[in-house]
Protein backbone atom coordinates (compact mmCIF):
# COMPACT_ATOMS: atom_id res chain seq x y z
CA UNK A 1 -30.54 -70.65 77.80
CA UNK A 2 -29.58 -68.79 74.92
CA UNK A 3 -27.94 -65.30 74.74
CA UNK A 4 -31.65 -63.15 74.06
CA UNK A 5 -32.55 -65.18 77.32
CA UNK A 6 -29.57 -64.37 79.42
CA UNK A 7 -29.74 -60.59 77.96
CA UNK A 8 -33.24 -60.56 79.62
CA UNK A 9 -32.68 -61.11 83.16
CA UNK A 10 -32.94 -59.00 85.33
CA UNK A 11 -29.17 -58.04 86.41
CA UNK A 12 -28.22 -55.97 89.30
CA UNK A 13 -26.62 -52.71 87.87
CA UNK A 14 -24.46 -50.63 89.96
CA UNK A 15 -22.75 -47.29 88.29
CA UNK A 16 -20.99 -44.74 90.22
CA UNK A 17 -19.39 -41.39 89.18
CA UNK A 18 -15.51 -40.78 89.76
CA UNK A 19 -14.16 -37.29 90.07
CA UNK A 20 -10.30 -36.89 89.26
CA UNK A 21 -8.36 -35.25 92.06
CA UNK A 22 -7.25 -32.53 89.69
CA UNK A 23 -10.74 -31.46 89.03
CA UNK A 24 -11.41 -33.06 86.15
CA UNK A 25 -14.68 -34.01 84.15
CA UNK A 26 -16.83 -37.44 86.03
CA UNK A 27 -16.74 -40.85 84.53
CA UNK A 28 -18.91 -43.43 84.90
CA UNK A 29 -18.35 -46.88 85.84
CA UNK A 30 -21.34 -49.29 85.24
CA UNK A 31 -20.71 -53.12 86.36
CA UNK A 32 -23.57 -56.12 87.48
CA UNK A 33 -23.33 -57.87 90.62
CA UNK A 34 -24.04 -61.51 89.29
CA UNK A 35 -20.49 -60.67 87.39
CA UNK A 36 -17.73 -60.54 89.13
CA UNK A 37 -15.01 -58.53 87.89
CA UNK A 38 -17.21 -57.19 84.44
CA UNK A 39 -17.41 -53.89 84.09
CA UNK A 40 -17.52 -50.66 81.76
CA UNK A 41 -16.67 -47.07 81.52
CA UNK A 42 -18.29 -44.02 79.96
CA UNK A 43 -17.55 -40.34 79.46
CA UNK A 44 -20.86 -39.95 80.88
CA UNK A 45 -23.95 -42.03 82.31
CA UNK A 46 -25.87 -42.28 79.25
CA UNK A 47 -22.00 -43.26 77.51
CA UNK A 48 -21.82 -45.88 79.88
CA UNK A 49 -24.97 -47.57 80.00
CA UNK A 50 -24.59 -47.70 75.97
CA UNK A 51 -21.48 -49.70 76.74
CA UNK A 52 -22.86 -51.80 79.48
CA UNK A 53 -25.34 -53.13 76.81
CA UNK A 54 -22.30 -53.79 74.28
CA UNK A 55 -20.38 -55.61 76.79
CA UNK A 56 -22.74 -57.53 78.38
CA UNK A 57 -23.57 -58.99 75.07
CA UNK A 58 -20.15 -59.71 73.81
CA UNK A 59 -19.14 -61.24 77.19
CA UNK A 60 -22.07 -63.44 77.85
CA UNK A 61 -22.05 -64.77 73.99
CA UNK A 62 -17.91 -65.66 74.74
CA UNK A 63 -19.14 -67.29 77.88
CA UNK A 64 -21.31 -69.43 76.19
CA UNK A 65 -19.50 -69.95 73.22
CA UNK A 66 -17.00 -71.40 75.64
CA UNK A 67 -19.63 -74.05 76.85
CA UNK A 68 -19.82 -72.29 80.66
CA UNK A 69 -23.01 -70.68 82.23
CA UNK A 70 -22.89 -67.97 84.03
CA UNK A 71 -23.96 -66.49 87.08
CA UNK A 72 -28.15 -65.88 86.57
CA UNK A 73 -29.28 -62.82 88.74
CA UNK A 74 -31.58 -64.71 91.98
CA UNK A 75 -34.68 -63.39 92.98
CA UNK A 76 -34.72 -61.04 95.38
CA UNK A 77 -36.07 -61.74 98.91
CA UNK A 78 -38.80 -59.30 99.74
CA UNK A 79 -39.62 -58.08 103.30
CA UNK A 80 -43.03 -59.84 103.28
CA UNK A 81 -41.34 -62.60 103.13
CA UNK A 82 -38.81 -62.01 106.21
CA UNK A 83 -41.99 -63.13 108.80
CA UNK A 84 -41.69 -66.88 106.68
CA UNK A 85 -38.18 -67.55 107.04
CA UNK A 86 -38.65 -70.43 109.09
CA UNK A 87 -40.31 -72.12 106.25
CA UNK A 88 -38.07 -70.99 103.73
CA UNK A 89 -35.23 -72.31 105.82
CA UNK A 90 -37.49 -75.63 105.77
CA UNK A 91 -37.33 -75.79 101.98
């Protein structure tokens, strides 16, 4: 795959907003599922998603520059399909 391909899935975004103790302004934390341990910050949610864009790009282009693949997001499993899992099991 190449980077434009791996840019394309669809990753699992999770981004929370931490409040200091003190009162101080939220940040944002933005990180993907499929990558353990990869993650951003922004000022604000916007900030942050600008980054997550950045990083993602710069770490999946070292990842394959490096000759590894990483983690693809998996299809999710809908609940139409929950009444088939015998035959997915099967498979």
């Amino acid at each position: 795959m190449t980077l434009a391909e791996y840019l394309a899935l669809p990753w699992t975004i999770r981004g929370r907003a931490i409040r200091d103790a003190a009162g101080e302004p939220a940040y944002y934390v933005v990180s993907i599922d499929e990558l353990p341990g990869f993650s951003v910050v922004g000022d604000t949610r916007v900030e942050a998603l600008a980054e997550l864009e950045l990083g993602l790009r710069v770490y999946l282009d070292g990842v394959l520059a490096a000759g590894f693949a990483p983690e693809v997001p998996q299809p999710a499993l809908l609940a139409s399909e929950l009444a088939n899992r015998e035959a997915l099991q099967a498979s």
